[in-house]
Protein backbone atom coordinates (compact mmCIF):
# COMPACT_ATOMS: atom_id res chain seq x y z
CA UNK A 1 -37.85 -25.82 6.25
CA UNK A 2 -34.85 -26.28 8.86
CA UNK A 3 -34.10 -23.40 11.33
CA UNK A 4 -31.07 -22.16 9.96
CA UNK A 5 -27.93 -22.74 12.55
CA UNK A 6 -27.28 -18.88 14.04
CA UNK A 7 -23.81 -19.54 15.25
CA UNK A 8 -22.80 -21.01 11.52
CA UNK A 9 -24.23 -17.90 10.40
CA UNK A 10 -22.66 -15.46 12.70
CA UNK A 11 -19.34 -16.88 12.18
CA UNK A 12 -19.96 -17.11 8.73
CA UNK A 13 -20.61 -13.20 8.82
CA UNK A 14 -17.68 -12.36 11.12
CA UNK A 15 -15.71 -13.88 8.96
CA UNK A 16 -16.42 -11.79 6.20
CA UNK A 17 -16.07 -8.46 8.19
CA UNK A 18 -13.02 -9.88 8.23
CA UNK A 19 -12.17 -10.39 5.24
CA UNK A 20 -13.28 -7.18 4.11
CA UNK A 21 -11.57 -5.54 6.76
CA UNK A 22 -8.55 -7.14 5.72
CA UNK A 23 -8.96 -6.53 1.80
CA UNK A 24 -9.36 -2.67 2.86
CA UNK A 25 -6.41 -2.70 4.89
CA UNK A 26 -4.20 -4.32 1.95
CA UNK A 27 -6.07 -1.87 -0.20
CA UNK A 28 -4.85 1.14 1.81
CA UNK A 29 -1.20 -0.60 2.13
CA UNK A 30 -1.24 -0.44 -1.69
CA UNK A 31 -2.62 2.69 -2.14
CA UNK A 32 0.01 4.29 0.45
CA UNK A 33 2.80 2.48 -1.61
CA UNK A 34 1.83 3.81 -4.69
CA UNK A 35 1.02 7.68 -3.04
CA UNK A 36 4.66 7.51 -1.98
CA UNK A 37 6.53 5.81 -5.43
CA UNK A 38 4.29 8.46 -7.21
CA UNK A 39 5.53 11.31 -4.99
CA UNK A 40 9.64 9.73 -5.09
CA UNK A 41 9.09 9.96 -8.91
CA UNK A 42 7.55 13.40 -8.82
CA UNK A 43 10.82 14.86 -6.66
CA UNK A 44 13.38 12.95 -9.08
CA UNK A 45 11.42 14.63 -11.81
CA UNK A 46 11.65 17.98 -9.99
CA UNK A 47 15.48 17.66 -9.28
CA UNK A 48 15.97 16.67 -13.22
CA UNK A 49 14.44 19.57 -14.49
CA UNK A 50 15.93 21.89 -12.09
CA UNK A 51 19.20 20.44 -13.28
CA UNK A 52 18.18 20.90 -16.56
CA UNK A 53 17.51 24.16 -16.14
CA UNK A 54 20.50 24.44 -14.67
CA UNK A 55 22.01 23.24 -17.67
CA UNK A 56 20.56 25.60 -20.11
CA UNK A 57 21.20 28.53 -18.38
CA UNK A 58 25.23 28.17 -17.97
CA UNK A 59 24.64 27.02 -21.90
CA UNK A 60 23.54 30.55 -22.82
């Protein structure tokens, strides 16, 4: 059986540190996105029921 070639194989593995580092870093990106549509969403919300409160109590 052949020796296998170290240097392919360290390279080889770098490069899929790599590319895991980089998945988790897009992963993060995404999940920071989403954190901060959720929380824009959840303060529109707030302000629209607030309003509607608002609303309801001038209606009485």
């Amino acid at each position: 059986m052949p020796e296998p070639d170290l240097g392919y194989l360290a390279e080889k593995n770098e490069n899929l540190e790599y590319g895991n580092e980089d998945a988790r870093t897009k992963m993060q990106k995404r999940m920071q996105e989403y954190a901060e549509t959720n929380a824009r969403i959840c303060r529109n919300e707030c302000k629209n029921m607030q309003k509607r409160m608002q609303e309801l109590k001038c209606g009485k």
